[in-house]
C-alpha atoms as a PDB file:
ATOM      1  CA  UNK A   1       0.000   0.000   0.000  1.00  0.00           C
ATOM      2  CA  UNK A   2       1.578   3.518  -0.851  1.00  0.00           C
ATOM      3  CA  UNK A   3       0.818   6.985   0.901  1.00  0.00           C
ATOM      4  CA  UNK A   4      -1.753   8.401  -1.053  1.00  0.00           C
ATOM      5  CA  UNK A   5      -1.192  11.873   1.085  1.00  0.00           C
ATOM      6  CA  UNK A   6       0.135  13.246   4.278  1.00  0.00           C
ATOM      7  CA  UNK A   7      -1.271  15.858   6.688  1.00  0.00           C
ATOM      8  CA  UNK A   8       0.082  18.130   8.991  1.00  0.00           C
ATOM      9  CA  UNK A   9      -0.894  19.053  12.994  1.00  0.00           C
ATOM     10  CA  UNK A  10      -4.198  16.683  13.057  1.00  0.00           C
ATOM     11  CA  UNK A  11      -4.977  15.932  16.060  1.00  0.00           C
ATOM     12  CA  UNK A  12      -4.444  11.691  16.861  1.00  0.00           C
ATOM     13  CA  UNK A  13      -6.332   9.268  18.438  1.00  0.00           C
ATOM     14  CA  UNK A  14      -4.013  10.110  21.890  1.00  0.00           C
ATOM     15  CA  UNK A  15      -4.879  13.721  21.545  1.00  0.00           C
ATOM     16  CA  UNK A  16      -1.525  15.214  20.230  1.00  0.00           C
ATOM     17  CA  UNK A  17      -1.161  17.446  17.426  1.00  0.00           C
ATOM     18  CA  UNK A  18       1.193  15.380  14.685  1.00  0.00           C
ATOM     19  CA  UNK A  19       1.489  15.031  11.349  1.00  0.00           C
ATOM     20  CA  UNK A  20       0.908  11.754   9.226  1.00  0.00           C
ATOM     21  CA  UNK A  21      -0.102   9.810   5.965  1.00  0.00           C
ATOM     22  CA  UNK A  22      -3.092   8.293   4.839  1.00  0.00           C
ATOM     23  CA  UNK A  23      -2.883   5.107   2.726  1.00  0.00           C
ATOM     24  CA  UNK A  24      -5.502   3.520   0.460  1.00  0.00           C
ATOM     25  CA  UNK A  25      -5.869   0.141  -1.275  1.00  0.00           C
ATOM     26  CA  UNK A  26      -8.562  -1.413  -3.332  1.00  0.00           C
ATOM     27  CA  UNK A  27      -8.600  -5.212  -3.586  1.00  0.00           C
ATOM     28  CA  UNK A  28     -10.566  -8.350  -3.754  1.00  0.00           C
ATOM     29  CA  UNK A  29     -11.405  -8.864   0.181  1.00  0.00           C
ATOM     30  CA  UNK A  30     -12.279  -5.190   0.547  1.00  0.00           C
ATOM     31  CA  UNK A  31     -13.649  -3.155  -1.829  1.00  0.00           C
ATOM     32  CA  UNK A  32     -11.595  -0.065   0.287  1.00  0.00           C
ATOM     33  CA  UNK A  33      -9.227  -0.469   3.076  1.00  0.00           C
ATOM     34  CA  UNK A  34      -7.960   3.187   4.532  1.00  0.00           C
ATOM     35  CA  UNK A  35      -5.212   3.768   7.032  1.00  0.00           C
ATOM     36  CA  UNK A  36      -3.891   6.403   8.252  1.00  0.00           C
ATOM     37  CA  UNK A  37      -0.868   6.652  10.315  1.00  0.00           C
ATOM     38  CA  UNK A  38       0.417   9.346  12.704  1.00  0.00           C
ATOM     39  CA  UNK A  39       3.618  10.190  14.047  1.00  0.00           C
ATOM     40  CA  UNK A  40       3.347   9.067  17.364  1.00  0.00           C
ATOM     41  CA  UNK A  41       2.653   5.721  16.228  1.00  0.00           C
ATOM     42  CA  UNK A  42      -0.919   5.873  16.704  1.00  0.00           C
ATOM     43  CA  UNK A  43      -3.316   4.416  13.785  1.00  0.00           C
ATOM     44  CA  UNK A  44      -6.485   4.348  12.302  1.00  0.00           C
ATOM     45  CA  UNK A  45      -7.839   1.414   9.940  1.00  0.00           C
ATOM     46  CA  UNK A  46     -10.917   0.952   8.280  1.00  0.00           C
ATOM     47  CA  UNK A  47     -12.336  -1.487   6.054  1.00  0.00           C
ATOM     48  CA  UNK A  48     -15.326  -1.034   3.587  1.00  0.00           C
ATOM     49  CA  UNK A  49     -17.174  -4.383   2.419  1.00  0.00           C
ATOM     50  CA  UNK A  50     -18.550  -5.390  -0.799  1.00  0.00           C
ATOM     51  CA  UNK A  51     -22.050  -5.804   1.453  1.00  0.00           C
ATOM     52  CA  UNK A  52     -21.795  -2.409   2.846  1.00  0.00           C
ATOM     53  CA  UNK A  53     -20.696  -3.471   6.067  1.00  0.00           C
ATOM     54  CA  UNK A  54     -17.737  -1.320   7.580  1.00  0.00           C
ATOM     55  CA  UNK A  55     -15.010  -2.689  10.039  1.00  0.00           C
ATOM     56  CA  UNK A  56     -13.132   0.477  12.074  1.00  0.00           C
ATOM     57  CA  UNK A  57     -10.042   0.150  14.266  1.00  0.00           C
ATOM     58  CA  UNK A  58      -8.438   3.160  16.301  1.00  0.00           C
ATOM     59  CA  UNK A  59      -4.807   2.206  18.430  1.00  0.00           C
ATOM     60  CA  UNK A  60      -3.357   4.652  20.315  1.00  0.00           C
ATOM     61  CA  UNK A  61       0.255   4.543  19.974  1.00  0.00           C
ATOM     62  CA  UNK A  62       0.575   2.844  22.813  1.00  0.00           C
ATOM     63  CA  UNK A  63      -1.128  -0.692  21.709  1.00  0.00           C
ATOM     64  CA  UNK A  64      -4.205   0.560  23.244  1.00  0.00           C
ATOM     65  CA  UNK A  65      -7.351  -0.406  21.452  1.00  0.00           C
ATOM     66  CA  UNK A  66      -9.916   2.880  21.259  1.00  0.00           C
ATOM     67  CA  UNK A  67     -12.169   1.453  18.983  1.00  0.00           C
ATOM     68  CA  UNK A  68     -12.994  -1.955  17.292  1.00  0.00           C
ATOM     69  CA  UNK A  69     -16.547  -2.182  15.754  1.00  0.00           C
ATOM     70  CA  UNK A  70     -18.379  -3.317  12.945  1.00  0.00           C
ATOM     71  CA  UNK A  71     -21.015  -1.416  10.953  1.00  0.00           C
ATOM     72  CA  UNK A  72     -23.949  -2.990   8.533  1.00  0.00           C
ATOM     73  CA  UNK A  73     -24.881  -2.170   6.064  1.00  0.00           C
ATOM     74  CA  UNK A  74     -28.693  -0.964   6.729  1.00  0.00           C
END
């Protein structure tokens, strides 16, 4: 997967300010898989199913899990 843009100063799942790159990847599995990836090692991941369901994953940079759900499709 390859950084389809970075960002500066957002604000990451921990609460600092930092900069970062978002990657994006279309394949079989998924129809879109987004991550983005901060500086302080924190990281967002979400998935988007052919069915419409959505899978979202937030880690704060310190292997803490914030979020981990899964959306249908309605």
């Amino acid at each position: 997967m390859k950084a389809n843009g970075s960002f500066k100063s957002q604000k990451a799942p921990c609460g600092r300010l930092v900069n970062g790159e978002e990657y994006e990847d279309h394949d079989d599995e998924c129809v879109v898989t987004v991550e983005v990836v901060y500086e302080c090692g924190c990281q967002s991941i979400q998935h988007e199913y052919h069915d419409g369901c959505v899978s979202r994953r937030v880690i704060r940079h310190d292997g803490r899990v914030l979020v981990d759900e899964m959306l249908s499709a309605e």
